[in-house]
Protein backbone atom coordinates (compact mmCIF):
# COMPACT_ATOMS: atom_id res chain seq x y z
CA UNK A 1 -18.69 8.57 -1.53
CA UNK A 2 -22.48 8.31 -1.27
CA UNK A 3 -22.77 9.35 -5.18
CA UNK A 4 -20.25 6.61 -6.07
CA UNK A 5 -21.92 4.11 -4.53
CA UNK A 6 -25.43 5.39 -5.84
CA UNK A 7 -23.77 5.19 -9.52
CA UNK A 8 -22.99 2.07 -8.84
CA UNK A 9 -19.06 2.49 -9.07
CA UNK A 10 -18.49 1.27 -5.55
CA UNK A 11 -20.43 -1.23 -3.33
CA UNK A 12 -18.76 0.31 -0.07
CA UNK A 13 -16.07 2.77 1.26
CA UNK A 14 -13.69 2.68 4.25
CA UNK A 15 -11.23 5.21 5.86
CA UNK A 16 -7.59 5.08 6.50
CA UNK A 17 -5.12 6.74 8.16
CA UNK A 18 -7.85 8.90 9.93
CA UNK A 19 -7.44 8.96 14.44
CA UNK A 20 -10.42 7.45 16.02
CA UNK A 21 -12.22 10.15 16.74
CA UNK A 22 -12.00 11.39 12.72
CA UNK A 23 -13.89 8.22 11.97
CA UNK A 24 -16.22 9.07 14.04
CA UNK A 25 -17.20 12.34 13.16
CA UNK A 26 -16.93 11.22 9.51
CA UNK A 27 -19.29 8.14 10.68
CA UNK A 28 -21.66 10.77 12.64
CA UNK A 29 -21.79 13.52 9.48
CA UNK A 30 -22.81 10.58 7.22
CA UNK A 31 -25.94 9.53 9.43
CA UNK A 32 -26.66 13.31 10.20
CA UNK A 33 -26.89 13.67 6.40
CA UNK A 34 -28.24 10.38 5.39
CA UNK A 35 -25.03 9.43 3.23
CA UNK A 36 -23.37 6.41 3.17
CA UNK A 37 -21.21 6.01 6.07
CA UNK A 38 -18.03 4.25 6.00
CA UNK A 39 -18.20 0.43 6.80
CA UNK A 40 -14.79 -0.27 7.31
CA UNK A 41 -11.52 1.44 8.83
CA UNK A 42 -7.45 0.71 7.46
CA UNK A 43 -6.05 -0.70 10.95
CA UNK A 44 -3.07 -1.49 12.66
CA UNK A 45 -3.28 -4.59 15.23
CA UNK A 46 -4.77 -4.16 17.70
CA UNK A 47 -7.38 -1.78 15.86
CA UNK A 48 -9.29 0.62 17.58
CA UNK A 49 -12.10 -1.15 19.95
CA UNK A 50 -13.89 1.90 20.04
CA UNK A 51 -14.74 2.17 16.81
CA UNK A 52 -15.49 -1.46 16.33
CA UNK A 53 -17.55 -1.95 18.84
CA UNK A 54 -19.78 1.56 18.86
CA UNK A 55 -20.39 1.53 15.30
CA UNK A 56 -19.80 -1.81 14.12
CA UNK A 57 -16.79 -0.75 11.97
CA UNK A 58 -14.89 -3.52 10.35
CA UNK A 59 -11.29 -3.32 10.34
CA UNK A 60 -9.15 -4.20 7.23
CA UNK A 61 -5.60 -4.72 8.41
CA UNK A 62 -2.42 -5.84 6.30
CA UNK A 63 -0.90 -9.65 6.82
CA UNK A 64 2.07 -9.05 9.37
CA UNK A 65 4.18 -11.40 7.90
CA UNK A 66 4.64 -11.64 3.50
CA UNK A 67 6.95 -13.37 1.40
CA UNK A 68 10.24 -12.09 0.28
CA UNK A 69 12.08 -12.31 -2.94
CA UNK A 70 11.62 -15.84 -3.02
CA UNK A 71 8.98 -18.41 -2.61
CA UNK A 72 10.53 -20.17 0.04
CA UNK A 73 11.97 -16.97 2.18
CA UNK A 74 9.56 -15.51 4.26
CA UNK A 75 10.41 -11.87 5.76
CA UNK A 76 8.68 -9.41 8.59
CA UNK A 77 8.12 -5.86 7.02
CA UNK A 78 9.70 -3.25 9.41
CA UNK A 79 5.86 -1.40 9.26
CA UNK A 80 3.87 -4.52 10.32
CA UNK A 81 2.40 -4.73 14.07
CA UNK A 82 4.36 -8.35 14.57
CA UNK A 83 7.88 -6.90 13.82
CA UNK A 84 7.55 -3.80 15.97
CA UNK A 85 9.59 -3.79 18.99
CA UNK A 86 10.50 -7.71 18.16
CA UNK A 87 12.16 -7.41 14.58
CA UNK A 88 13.74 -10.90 13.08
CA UNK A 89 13.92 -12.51 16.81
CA UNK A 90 10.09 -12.73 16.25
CA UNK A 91 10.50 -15.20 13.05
CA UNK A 92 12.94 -17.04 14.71
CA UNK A 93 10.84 -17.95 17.85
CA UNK A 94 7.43 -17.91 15.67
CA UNK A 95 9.26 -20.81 13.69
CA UNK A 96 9.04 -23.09 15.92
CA UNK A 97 5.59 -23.01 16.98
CA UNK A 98 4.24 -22.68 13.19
CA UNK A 99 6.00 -26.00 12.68
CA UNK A 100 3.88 -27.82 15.07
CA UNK A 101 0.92 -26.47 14.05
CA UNK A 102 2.09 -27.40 10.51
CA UNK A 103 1.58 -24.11 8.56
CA UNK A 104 4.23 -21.35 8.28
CA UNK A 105 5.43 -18.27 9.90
CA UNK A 106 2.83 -16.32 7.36
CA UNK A 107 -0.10 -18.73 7.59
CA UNK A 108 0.32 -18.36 11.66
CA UNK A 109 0.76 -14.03 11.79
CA UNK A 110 -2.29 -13.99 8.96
CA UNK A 111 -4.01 -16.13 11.38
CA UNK A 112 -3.34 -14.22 14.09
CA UNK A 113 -4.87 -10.72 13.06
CA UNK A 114 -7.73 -12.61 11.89
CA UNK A 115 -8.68 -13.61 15.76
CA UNK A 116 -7.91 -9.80 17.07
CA UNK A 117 -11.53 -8.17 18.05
CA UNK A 118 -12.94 -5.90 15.01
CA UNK A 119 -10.78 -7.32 11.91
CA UNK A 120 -12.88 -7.73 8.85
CA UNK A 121 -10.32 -8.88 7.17
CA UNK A 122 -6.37 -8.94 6.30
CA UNK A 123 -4.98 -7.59 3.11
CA UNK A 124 -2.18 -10.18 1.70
CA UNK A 125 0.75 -9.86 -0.39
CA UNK A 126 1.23 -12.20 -2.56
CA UNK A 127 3.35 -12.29 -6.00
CA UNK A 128 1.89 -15.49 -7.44
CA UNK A 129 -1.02 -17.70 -7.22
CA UNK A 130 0.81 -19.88 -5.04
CA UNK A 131 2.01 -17.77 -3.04
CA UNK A 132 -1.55 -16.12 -2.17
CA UNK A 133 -2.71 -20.11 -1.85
CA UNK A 134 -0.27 -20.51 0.63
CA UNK A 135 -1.16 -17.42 2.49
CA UNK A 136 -5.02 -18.55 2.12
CA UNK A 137 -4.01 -21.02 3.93
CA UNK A 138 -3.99 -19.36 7.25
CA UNK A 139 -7.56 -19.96 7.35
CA UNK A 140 -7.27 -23.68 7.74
CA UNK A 141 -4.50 -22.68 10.60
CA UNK A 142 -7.63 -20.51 12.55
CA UNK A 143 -8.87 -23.15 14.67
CA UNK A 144 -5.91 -24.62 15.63
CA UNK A 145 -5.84 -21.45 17.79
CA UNK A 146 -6.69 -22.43 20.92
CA UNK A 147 -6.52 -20.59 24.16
CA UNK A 148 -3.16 -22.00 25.18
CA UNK A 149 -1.92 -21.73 21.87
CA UNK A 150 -2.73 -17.87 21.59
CA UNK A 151 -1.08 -17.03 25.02
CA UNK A 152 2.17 -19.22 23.53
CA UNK A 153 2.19 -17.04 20.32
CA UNK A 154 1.46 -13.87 22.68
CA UNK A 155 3.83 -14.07 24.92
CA UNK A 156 6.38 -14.85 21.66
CA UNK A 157 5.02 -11.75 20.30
CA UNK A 158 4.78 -9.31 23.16
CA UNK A 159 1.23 -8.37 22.27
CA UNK A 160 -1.87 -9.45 22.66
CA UNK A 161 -4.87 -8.95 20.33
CA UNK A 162 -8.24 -8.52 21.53
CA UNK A 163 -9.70 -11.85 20.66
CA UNK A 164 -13.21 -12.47 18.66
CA UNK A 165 -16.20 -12.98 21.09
CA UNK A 166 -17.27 -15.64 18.37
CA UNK A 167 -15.33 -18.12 15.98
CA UNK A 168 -14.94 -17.22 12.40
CA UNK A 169 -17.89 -19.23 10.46
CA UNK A 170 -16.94 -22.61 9.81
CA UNK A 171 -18.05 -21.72 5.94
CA UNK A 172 -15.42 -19.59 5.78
CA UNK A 173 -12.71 -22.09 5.92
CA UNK A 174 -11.77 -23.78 3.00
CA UNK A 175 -12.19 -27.43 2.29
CA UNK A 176 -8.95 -29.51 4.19
């Protein structure tokens, strides 16, 4: 990956898939050799703190919630961290709470795994334009998230992300 970059094909690389302790000797052979060492790891939610926090890895996880067939149906993929152990149940008590916060059951899981400790960022799926507007949209839901709010959408989910140490850079968000 180091020649890649140094042709100038790639900017960065990441890993996936890989147990912690594979990123880390991949991370600790790239210093050793003075290669380009990985800046970013594929995650489930919650990722890996270990790896975040000992070698400021970034995690790049996938948007628990994405649209279905059609525009207006949303549905939760049987692989993503939300629907494990909670299935449709979780949409149909998420539903509720995305209402008052006035954003939708995508918008609010997006937001979610952006607060969890370590994630870089969340890889959307989106078929059209506006669908991936809508799901950009998550961003404006972000600091809506209060304390309270998180332990309601927690305790909904049965998990509990690791939560930033810092907010998300209010130049991040997009305009209202």
């Amino acid at each position: 990956m180091s020649d890649v970059i140094d042709q100038g094909l790639a900017l960065y690389w990441g890993t996936a898939g890989g147990a912690p302790g594979d990123v880390m000797d991949t991370y600790a052979v790239a210093r050793q050799f003075n290669l380009v060492a990985p800046v970013c790891q594929w995650a489930e939610l919650p990722p890996e703190p270990r790896l975040f926090r000992q070698i400021g890895l970034g995690a790049v996880t996938w948007s628990p919630v994405v649209p279905g067939p059609a525009p207006e149906e949303e549905l939760l993929p049987h692989s993503c961290p939300i629907a494990k152990g909670a299935g449709p149940r979780a949409r149909r008590e998420l539903q509720p709470l995305a209402q008052r916060l006035g954003c939708s059951v995508p918008q609010l899981a997006a937001a979610w795994a952006l607060r969890a400790e370590g994630v870089s960022s969340v890889l959307v799926g989106a078929a059209t334009p506006r669908l991936l507007r809508e799901q950009l949209r998550a961003l404006q839901v972000l600091p809506q998230l209060s304390p309270a709010t998180l332990q309601e959408l927690e305790t909904l989910l049965g998990r509990r992300p690791r939560p930033r140490p810092t907010p998300l850079p209010s130049h991040w968000l997009p305009p209202a």
